[in-house]
Protein backbone atom coordinates (compact mmCIF):
# COMPACT_ATOMS: atom_id res chain seq x y z
CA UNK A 1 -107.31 -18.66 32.03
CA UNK A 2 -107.06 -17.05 35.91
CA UNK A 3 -103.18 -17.37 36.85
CA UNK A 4 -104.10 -19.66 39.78
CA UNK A 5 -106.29 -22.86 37.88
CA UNK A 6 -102.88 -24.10 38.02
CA UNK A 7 -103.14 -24.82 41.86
CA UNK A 8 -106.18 -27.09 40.76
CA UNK A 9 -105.23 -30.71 42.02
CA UNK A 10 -104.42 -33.27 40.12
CA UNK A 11 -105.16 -36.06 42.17
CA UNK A 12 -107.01 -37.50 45.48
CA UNK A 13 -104.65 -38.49 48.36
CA UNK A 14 -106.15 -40.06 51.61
CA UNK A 15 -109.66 -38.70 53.62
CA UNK A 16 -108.85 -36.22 56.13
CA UNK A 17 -111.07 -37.70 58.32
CA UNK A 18 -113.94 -35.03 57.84
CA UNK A 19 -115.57 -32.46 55.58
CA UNK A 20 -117.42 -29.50 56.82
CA UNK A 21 -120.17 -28.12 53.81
CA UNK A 22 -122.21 -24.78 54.18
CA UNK A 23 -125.57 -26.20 52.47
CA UNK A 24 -129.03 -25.04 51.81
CA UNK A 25 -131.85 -26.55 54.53
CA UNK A 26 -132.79 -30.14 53.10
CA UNK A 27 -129.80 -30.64 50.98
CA UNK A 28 -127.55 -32.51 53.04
CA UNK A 29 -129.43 -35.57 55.00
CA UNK A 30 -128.52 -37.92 57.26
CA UNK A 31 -131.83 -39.57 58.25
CA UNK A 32 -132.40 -37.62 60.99
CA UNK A 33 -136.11 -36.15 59.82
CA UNK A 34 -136.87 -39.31 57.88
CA UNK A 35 -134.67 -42.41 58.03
CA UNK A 36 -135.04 -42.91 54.58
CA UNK A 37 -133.75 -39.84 53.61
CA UNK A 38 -129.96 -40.33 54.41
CA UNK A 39 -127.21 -39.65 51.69
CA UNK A 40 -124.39 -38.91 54.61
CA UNK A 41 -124.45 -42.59 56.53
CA UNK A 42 -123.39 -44.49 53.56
CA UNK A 43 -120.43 -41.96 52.20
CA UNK A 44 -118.85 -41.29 56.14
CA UNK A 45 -118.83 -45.48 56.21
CA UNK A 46 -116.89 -45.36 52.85
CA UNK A 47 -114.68 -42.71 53.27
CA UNK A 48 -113.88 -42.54 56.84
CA UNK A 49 -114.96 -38.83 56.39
CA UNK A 50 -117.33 -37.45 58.94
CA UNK A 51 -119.61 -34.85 57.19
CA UNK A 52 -120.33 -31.37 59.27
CA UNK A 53 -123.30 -29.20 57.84
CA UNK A 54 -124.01 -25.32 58.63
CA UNK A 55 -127.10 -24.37 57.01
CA UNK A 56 -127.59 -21.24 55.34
CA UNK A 57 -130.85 -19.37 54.98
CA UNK A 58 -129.65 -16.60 52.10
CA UNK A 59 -126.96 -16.68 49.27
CA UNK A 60 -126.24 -13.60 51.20
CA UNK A 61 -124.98 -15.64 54.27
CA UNK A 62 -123.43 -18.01 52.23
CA UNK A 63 -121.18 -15.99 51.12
CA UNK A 64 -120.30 -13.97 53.89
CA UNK A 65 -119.48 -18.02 55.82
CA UNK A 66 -117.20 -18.85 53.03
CA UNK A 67 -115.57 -15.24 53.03
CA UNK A 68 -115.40 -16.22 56.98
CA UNK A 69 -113.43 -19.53 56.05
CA UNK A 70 -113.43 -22.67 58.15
CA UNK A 71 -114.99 -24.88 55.66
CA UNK A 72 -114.70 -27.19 52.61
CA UNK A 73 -117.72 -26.41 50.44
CA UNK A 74 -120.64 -24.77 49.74
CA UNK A 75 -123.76 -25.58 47.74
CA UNK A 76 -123.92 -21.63 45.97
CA UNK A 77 -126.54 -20.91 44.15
CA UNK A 78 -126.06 -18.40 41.08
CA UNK A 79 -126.45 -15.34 42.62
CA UNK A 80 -123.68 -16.20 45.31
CA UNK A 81 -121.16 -18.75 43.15
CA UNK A 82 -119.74 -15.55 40.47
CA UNK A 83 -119.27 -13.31 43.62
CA UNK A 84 -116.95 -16.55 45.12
CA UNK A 85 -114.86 -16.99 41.95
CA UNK A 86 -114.26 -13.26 41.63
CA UNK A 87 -113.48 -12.65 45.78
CA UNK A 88 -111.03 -15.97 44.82
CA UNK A 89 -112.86 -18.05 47.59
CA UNK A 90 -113.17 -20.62 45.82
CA UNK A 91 -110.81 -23.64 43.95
CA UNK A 92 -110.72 -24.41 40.37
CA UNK A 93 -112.10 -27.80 40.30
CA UNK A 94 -110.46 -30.95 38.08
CA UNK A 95 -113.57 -32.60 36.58
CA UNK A 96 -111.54 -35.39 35.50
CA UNK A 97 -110.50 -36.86 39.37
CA UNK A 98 -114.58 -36.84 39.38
CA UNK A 99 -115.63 -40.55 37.73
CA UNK A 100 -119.16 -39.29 37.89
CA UNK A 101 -118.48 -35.71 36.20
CA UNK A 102 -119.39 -37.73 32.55
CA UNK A 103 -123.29 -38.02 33.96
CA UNK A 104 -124.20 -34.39 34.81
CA UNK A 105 -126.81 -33.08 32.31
CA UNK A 106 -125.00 -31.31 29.37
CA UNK A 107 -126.91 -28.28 29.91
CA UNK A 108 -125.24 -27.78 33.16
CA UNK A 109 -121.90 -28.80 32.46
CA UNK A 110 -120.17 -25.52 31.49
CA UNK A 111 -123.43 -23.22 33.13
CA UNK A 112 -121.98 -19.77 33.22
CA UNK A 113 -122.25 -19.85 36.85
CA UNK A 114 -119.66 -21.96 37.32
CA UNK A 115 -117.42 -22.02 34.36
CA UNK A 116 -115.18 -18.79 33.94
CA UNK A 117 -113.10 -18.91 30.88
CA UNK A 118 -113.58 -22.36 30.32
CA UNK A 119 -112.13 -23.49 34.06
CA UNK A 120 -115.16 -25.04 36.15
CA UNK A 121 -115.50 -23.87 40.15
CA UNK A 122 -117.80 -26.81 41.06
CA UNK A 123 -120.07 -29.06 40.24
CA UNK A 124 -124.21 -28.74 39.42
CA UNK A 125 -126.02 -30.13 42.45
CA UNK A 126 -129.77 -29.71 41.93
CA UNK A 127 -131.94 -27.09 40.00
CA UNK A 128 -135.44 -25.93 40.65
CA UNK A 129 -138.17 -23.16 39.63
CA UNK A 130 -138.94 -20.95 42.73
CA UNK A 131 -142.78 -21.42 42.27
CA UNK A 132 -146.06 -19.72 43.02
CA UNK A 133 -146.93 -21.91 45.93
CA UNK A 134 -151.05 -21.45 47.16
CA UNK A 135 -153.66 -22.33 49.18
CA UNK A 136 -156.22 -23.96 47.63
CA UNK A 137 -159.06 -22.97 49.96
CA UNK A 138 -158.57 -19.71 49.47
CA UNK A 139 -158.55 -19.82 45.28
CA UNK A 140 -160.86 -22.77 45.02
CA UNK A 141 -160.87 -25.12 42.41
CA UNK A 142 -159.12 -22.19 40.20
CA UNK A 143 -155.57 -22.16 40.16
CA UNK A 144 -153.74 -18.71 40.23
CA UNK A 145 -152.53 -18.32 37.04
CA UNK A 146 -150.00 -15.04 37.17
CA UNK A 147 -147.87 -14.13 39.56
CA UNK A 148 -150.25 -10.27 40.35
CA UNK A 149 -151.97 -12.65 42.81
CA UNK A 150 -148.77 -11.68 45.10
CA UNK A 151 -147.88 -7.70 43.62
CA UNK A 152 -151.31 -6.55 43.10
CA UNK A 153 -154.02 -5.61 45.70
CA UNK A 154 -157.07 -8.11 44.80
CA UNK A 155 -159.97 -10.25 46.04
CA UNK A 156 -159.47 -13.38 46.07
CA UNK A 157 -161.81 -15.98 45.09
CA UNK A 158 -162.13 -16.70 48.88
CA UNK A 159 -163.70 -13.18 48.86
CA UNK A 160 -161.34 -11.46 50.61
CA UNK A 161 -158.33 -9.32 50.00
CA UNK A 162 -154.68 -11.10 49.36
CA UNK A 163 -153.18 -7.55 51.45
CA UNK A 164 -151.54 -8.89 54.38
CA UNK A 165 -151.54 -13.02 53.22
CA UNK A 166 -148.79 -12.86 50.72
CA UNK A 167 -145.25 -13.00 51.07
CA UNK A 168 -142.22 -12.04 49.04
CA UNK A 169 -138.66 -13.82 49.06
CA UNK A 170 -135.99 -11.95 51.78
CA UNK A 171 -133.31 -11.51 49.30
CA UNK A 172 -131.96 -8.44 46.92
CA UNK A 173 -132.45 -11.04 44.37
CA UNK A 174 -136.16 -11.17 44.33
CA UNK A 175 -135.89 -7.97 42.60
CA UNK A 176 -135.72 -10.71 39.32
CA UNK A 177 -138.99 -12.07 40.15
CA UNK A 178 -140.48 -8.13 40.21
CA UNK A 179 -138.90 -7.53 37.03
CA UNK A 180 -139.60 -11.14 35.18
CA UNK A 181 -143.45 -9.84 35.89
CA UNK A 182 -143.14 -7.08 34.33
CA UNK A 183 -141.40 -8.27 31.22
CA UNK A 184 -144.61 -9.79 30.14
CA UNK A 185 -147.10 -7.44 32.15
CA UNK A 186 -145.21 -4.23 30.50
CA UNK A 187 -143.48 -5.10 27.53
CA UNK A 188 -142.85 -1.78 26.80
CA UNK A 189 -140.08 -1.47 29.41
CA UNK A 190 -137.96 -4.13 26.90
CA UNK A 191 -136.20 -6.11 30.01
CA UNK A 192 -134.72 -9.14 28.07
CA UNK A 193 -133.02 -10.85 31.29
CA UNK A 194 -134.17 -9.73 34.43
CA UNK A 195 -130.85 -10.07 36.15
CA UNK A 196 -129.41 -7.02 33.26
CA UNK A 197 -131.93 -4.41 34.26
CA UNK A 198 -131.08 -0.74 32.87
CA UNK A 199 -132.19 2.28 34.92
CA UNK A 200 -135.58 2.61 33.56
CA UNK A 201 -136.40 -0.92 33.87
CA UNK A 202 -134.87 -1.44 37.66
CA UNK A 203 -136.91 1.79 38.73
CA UNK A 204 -139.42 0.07 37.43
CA UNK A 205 -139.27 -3.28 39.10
CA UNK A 206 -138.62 -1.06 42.98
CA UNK A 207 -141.61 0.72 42.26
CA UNK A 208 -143.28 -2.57 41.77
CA UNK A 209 -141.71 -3.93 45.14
CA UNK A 210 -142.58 -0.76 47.08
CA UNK A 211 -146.24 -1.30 45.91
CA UNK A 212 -146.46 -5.02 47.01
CA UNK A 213 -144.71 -3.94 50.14
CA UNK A 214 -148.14 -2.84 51.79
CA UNK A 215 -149.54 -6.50 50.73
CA UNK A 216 -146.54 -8.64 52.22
CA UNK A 217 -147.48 -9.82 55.42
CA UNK A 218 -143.74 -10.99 55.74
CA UNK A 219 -140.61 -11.50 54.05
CA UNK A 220 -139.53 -15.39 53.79
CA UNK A 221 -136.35 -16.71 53.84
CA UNK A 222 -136.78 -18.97 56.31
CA UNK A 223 -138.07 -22.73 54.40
CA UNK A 224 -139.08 -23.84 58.43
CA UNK A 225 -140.78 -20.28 59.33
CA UNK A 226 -142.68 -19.98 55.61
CA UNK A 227 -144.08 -23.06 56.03
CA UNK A 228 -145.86 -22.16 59.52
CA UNK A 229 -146.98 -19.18 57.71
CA UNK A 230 -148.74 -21.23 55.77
CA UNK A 231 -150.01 -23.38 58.05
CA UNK A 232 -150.89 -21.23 61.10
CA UNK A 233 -150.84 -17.82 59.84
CA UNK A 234 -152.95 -17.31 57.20
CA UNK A 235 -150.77 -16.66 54.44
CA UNK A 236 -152.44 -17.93 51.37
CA UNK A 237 -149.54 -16.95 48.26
CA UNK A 238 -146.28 -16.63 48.03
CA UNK A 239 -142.67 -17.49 46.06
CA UNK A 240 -141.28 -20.69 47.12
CA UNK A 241 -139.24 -23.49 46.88
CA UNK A 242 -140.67 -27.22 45.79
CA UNK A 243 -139.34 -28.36 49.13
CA UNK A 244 -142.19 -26.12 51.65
CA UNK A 245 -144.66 -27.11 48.90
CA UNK A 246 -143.49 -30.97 49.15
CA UNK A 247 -143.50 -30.84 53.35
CA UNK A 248 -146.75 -28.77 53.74
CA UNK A 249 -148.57 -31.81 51.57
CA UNK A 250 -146.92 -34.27 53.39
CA UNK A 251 -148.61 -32.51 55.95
CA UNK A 252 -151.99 -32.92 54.49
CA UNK A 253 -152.07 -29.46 54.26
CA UNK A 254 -154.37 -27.51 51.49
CA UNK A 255 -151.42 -26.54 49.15
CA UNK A 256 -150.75 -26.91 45.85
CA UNK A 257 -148.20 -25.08 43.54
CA UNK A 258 -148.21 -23.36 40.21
CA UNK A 259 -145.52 -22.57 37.44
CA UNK A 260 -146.99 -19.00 36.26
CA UNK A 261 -147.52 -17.88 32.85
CA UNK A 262 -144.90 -15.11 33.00
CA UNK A 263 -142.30 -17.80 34.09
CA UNK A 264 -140.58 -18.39 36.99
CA UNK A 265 -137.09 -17.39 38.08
CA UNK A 266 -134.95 -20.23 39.74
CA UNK A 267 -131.68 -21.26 41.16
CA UNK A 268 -129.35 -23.91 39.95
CA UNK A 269 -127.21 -24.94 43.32
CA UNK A 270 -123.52 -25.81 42.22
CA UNK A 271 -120.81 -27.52 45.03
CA UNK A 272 -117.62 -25.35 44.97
CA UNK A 273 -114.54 -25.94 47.01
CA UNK A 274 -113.36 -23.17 49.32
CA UNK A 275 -109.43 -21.99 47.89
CA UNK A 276 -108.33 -22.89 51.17
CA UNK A 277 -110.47 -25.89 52.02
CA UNK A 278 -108.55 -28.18 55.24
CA UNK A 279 -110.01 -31.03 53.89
CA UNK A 280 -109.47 -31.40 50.34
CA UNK A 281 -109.33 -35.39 49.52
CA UNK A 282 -112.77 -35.44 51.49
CA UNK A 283 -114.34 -32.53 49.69
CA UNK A 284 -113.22 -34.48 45.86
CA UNK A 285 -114.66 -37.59 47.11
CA UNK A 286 -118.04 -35.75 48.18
CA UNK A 287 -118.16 -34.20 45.04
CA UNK A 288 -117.91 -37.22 43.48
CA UNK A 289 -120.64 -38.94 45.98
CA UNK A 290 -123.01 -36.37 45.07
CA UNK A 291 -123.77 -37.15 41.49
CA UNK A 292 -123.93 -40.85 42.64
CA UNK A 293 -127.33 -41.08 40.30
CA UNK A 294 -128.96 -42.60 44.02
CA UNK A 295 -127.77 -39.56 45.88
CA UNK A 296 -128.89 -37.63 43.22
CA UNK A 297 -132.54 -39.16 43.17
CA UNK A 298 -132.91 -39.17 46.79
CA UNK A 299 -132.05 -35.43 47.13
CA UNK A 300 -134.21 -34.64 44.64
CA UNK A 301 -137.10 -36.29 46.17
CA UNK A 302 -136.57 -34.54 49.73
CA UNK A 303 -136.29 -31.16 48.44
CA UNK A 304 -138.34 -31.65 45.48
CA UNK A 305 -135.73 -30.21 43.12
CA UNK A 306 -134.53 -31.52 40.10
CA UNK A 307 -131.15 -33.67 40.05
CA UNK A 308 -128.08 -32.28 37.88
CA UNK A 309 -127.88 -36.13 37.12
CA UNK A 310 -130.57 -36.85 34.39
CA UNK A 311 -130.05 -40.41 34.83
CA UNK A 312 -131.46 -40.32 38.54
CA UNK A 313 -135.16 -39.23 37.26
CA UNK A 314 -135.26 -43.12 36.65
CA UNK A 315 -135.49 -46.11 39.11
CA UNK A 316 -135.15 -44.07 42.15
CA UNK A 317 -137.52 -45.74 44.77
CA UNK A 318 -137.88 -42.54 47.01
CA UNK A 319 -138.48 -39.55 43.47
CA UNK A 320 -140.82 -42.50 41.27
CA UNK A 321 -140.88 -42.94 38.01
CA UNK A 322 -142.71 -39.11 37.78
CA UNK A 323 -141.05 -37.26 40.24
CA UNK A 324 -139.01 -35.23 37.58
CA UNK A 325 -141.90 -34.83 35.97
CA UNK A 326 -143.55 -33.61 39.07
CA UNK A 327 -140.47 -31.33 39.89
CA UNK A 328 -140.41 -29.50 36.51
CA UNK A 329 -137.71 -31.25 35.05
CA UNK A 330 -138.99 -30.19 31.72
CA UNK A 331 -139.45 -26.66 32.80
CA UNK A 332 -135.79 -25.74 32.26
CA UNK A 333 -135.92 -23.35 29.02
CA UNK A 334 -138.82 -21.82 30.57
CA UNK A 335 -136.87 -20.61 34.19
CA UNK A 336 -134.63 -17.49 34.48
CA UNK A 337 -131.68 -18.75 36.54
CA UNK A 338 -130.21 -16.66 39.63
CA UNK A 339 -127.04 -14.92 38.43
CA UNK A 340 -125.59 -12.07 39.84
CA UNK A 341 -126.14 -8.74 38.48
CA UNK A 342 -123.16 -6.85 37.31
CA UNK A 343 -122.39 -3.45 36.20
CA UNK A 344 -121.41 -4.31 32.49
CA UNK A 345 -124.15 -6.16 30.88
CA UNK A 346 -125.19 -7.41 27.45
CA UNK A 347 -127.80 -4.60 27.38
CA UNK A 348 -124.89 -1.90 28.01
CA UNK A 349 -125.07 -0.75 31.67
CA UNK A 350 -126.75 -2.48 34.05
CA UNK A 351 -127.60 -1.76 37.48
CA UNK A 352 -125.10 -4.00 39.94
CA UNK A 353 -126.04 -6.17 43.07
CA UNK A 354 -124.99 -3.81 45.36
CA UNK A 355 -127.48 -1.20 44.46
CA UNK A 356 -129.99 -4.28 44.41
CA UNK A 357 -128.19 -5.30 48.15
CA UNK A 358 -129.50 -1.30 49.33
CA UNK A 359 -132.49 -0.99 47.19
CA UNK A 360 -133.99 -3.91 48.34
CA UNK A 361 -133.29 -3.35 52.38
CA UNK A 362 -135.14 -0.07 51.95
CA UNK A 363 -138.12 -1.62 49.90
CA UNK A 364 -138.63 -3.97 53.18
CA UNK A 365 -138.32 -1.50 55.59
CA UNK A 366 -141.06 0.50 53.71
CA UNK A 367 -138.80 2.87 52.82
């Protein structure tokens, strides 16, 4: 067990008064783009803790603000929450001060990208495929089915070419998404996880990403910017998040989404405490407001991610009774979850982030 899980604490003393959290866009409301969308309002009345948000476009930047310090938590995803327990940014967390720790979903209770040696760093927030969000003008009534509509040159079935009106994720991590493709469209290469890629399998996956460099008409990681693209720019395919797919068809817009037959990858978003977090007491009880089953539902149905809180896929006015459903909820076995690559690997040696960190600047700078 790390020497310092004995620091965790062992109980919760009086709000501070405030919490500041470094979140994803759209995961921290307070009813300010919809009034019915507010999970803040009610938990700042209870506590007496006033809730400050920074929003983060990358795990990149989410880790280089909690590196920073000058805040309490951070919703990490699993390609930035291993890289915060090994810098020792982050606090062993005590489940048991959290009442509602006994209704996470089993599968995500001791997720390996939170649990180290049996001591948890957080707790699951919400989980989601990144998925092959279209425009269904330009495919028709026929829905794309693999994800070579976005790494291949091809006419599509609006007649024209998908060069220049497809986008790739803005993150070393995407690298996954090249290589999850080609684990089904070469099996010969033999990736098993595409986060534990060995030389001859990475190569492969950059060459991939150098080719579908001259198709990207930009790189996303922006939820805001991709979903102008969309809308004003002609961009007809690309990875994304439920959330743009949710708020372009709330927009009336002409976009649906797919889950492809090679998979998807996908992020499951844990809350972990920064070791040196000012407001403590604050940060426990937010922990424990978000897997309130409501909060739970209600962020699920804004971002259109799935809650870590099975429970809240029922009764929740804003999600419906299918809104799990909707979400993928049942998708889970079939999503390869962000984790950070690392050096030693199951498969022997692996290449590690930072090569994917380099690699991946020079695939977007058509290098």
């Amino acid at each position: 067990m790390p020497a310092f899980a004995a620091e965790m604490k062992t109980s919760i003393g009086a709000g501070e008064g405030s919490v500041d959290i470094v979140a994803w866009a759209g995961y921290i409301e307070r009813g300010e783009t919809d009034k019915n969308y507010d999970w803040v309002s009610s938990f700042e009345k209870e506590t007496g803790c006033k809730v400050s948000v920074k929003t983060a476009a990358t795990s990149d930047e989410m880790v280089t603000l909690m590196n920073q310090g000058g805040f309490d938590l951070v919703t990490a995803s699993g390609d930035a929450s291993l890289r915060l327990v090994a810098g020792k940014k982050v606090q062993p967390i005590n489940v048991g001060l959290i009442k509602n720790w006994s209704t996470v979903d089993p599968r995500l209770q001791n997720a390996p990208w939170h649990t180290v040696d049996g001591v948890h760093y957080g707790v699951p927030y919400q989980w989601g495929p990144n998925v092959l969000m279209y425009n269904t003008k330009a495919f028709g009534d026929k829905a794309p089915e693999s994800w070579d509509v976005v790494f291949k040159e091809m006419t599509l079935p609006d007649g024209k070419s998908n060069k220049g009106r497809v986008q790739a994720y803005d993150g070393p991590i995407y690298i996954a998404d090249a290589a999850l493709y080609l684990k089904s469209a070469k099996p010969e290469l033999k990736i098993d996880s595409p986060y534990e890629l060995n030389e001859e399998q990475y190569k492969a996956a950059i060459a991939l990403l150098k080719e579908q460099r001259k198709l990207v008409g930009r790189y996303w990681h922006d939820a805001t910017v991709q979903t102008d693209d969309f809308k004003n720019e002609g961009v007809v395919a690309s990875s994304s998040w439920p959330y743009q797919v949710n708020l372009l068809q709330a927009d009336k817009q002409p976009i649906a989404s797919v889950f492809p037959k090679e998979g998807a990858t996908g992020w499951a978003d844990t809350t972990m405490m920064h070791v040196q977090a000012a407001h403590p007491n604050c940060a426990y009880m937010w922990l424990n407001h978000s897997l309130e089953a409501k909060t739970q539902g209600d962020v699920a149905a804004w971002f259109g991610s799935n809650p870590a809180v099975p429970a809240a896929c029922k009764g929740n006015a804003l999600l419906g009774e299918n809104g799990c459903a909707t979400n993928g909820f049942d998708n889970f076995e079939k999503i390869s979850f962000w984790k950070t690559p690392v050096a030693k690997c199951k498969a022997g040696n692996c290449i590690p982030y930072s090569r994917w960190v380099s690699d991946y600047i020079a695939v977007m700078g058509g290098q």
